[in-house]
Protein backbone atom coordinates (compact mmCIF):
# COMPACT_ATOMS: atom_id res chain seq x y z
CA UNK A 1 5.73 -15.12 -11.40
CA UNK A 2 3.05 -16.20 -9.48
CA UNK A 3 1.39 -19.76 -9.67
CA UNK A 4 -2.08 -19.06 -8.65
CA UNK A 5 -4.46 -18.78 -12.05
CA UNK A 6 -6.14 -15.87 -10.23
CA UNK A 7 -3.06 -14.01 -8.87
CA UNK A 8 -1.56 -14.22 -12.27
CA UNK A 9 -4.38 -12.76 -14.06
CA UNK A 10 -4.89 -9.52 -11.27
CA UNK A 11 -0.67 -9.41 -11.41
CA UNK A 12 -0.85 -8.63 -15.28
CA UNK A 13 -3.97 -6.59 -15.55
CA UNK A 14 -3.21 -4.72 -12.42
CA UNK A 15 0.11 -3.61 -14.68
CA UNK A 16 -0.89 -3.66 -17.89
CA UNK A 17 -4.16 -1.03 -16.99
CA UNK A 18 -1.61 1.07 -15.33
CA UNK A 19 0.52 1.58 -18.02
CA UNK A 20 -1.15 1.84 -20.52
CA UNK A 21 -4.74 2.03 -19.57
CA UNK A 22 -8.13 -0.24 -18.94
CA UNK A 23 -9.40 0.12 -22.24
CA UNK A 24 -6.15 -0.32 -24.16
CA UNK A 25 -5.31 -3.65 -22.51
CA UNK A 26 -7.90 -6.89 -23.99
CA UNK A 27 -8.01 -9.76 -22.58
CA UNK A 28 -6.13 -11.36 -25.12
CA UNK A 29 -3.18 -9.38 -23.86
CA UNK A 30 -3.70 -10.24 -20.19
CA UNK A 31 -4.15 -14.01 -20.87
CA UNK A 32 -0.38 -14.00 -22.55
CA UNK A 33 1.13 -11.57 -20.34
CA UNK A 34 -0.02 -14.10 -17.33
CA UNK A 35 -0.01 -17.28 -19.13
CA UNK A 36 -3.17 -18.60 -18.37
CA UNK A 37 -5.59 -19.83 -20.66
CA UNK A 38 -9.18 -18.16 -21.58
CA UNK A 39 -10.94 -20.97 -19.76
CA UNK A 40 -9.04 -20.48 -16.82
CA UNK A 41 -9.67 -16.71 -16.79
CA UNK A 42 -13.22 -16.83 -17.28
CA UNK A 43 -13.68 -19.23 -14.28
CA UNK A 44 -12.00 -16.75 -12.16
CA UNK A 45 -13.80 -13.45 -13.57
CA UNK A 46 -17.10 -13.55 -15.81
CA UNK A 47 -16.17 -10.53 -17.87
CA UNK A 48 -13.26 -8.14 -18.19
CA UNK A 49 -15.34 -5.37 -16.39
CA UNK A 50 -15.17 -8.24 -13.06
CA UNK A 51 -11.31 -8.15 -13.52
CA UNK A 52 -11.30 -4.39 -13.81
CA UNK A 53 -13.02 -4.30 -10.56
CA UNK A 54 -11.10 -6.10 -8.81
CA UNK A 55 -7.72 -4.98 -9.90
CA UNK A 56 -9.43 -1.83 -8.43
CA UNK A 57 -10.08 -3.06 -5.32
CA UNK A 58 -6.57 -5.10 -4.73
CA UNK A 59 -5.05 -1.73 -5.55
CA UNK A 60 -7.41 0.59 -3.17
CA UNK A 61 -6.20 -1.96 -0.16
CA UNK A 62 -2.65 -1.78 -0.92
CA UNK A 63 -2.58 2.04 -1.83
CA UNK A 64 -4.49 2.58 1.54
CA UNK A 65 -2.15 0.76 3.36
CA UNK A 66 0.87 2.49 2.22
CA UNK A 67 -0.77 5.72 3.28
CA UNK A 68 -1.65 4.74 6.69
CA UNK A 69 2.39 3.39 6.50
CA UNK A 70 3.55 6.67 5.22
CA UNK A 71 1.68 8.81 7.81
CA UNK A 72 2.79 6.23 11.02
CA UNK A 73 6.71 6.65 10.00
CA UNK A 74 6.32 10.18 9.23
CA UNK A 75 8.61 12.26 12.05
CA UNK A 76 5.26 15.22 12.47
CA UNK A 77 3.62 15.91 15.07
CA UNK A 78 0.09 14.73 15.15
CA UNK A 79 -1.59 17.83 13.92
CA UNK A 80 1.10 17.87 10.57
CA UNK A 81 0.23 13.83 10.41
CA UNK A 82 -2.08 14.63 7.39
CA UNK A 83 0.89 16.22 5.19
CA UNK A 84 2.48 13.14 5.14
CA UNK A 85 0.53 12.13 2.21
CA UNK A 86 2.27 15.07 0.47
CA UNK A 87 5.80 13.32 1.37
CA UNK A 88 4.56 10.13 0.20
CA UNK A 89 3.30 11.09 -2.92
CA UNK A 90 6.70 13.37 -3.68
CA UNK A 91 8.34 9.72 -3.39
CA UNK A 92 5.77 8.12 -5.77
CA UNK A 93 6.19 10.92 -8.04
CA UNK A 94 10.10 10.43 -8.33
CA UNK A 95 9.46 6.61 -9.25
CA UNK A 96 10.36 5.40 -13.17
CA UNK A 97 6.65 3.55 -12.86
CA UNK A 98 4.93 6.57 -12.44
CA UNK A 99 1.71 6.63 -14.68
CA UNK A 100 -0.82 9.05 -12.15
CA UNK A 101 -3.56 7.74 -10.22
CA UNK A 102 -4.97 4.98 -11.02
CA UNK A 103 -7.99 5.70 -9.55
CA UNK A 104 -8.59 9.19 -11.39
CA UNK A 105 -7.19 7.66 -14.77
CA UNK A 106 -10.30 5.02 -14.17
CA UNK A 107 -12.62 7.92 -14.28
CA UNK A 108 -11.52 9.79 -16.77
CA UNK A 109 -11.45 6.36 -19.05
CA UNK A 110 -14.72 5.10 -17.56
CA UNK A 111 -16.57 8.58 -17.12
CA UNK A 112 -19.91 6.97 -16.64
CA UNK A 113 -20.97 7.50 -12.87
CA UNK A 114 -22.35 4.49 -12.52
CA UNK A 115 -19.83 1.96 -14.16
CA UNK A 116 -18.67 -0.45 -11.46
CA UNK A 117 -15.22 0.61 -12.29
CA UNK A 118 -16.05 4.49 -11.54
CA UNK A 119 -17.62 3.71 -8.93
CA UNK A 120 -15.08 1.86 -7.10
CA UNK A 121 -12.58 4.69 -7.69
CA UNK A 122 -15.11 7.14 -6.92
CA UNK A 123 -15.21 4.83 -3.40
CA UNK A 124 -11.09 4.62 -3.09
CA UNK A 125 -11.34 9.13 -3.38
CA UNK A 126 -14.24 8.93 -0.37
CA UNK A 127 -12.03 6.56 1.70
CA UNK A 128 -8.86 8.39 1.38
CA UNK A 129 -10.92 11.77 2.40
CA UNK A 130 -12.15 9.88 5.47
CA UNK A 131 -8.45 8.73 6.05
CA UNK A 132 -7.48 12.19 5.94
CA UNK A 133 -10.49 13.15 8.15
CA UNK A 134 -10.00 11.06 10.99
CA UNK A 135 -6.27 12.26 11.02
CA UNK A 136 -7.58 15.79 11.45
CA UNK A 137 -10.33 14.95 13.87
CA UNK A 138 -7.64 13.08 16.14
CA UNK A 139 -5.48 16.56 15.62
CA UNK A 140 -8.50 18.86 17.13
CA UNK A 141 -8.82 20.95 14.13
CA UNK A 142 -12.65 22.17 13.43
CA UNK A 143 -14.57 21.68 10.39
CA UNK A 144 -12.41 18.64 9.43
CA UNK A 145 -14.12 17.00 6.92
CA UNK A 146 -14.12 20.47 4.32
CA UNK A 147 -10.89 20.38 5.43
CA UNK A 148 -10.23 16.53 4.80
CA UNK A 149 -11.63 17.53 1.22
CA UNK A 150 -9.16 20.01 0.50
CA UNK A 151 -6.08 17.89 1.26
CA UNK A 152 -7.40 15.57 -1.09
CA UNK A 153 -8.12 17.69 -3.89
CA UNK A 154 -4.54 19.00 -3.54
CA UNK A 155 -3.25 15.74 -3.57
CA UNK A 156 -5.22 14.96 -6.85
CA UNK A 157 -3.88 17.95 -8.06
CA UNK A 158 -0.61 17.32 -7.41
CA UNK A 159 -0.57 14.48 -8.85
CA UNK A 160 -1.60 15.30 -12.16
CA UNK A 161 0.89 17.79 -11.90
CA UNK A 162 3.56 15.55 -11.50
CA UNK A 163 2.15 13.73 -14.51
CA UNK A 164 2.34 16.87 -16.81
CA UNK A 165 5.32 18.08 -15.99
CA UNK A 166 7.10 14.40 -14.98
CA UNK A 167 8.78 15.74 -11.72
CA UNK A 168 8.16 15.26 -7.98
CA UNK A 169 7.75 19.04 -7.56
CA UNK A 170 4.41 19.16 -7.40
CA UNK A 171 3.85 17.40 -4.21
CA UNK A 172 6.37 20.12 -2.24
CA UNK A 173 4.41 22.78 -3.80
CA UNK A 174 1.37 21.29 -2.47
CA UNK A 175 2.27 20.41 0.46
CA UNK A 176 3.31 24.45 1.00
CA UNK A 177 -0.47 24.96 0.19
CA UNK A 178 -1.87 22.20 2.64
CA UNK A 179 0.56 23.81 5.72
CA UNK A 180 -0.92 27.13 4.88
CA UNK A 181 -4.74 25.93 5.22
CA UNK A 182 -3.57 23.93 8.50
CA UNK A 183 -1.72 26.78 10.19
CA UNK A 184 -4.96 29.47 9.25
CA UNK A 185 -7.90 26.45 10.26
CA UNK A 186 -8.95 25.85 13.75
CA UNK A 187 -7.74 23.62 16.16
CA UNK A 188 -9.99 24.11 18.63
CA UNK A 189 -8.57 23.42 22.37
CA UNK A 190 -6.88 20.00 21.39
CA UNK A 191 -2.92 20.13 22.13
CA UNK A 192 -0.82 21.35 19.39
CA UNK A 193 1.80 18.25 18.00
């Protein structure tokens, strides 16, 4: 376990919200889960909603980064880079842990646009469509930011699949959807990888 105060505390919310969700978990529970004490918590985070946040944004860093691993040790050429996400998230899906996205189960728990919580998730969706964008702009395909949008909105999909019917098949199936809009969208003159 940790020894920093602050680690501790983001360690054990970060958790507890995922498995069982942000309004489910008090702070009660995170202070014993991460043995520190209430005064210590509160000098660290002002309010639960603070922690919330930043569990969000320790999360949106990491998740980000294992994207951006996923698609640089993925064997495609550079205009199949972007279904790498699709490969990651079949791996993710196969994992005991596997609770969804943290991000979407944010939103649907705080539904109010303009919580801080929502809105950071809201921001994680926009930066993982931009992700997706640039890979698709660096590919030559045309109109890449609609089609940056609908790579993401399979991925969503996909993963509440997975979360229904708790198996990895949803990202394959997916995936088979994303190589059909890349084969049929234009690449423009940029050379094919």
């Amino acid at each position: 376990m940790p020894s920093n105060a602050r680690e501790r505390l983001l360690a054990a919310a970060e958790r507890l919200f995922y498995e069982e969700g942000i309004r489910a978990v008090g702070v009660e529970r995170i202070l014993s889960e991460s043995g520190v004490g209430r005064a210590s918590f509160y000098r660290h985070f002002p309010s639960k909603d603070d922690l919330v946040v930043e569990v969000l944004r320790r999360r949106d860093a990491a998740w980000r980064t294992w994207l951006a691993d996923t698609v640089r040790a993925s064997p495609r050429g550079t205009g199949e880079l972007p279904l790498a996400l699709f490969d990651g998230l079949a791996e993710r899906f196969a994992a005991d842990d596997f609770r969804g996205c943290a991000f979407i189960n944010t939103m649907v728990e705080e539904a109010d646009p303009a919580s801080p919580a929502h809105r950071v998730a809201a921001e994680h969706k926009q930066k993982v469509i931009e992700y997706l964008d640039g890979l698709l702009a660096a590919a030559g395909y045309r109109g890449h930011r609609d089609l940056a949008g609908q790579l993401a909105l399979l991925g969503d999909g996909a993963i509440i699949t997975a979360l229904r019917e708790r198996t990895p098949d949803a990202a394959p199936r997916a995936r088979a959807v994303a190589e059909a809009l890349l084969a049929t969208a234009d690449r423009g003159t940029a050379p094919q990888g």
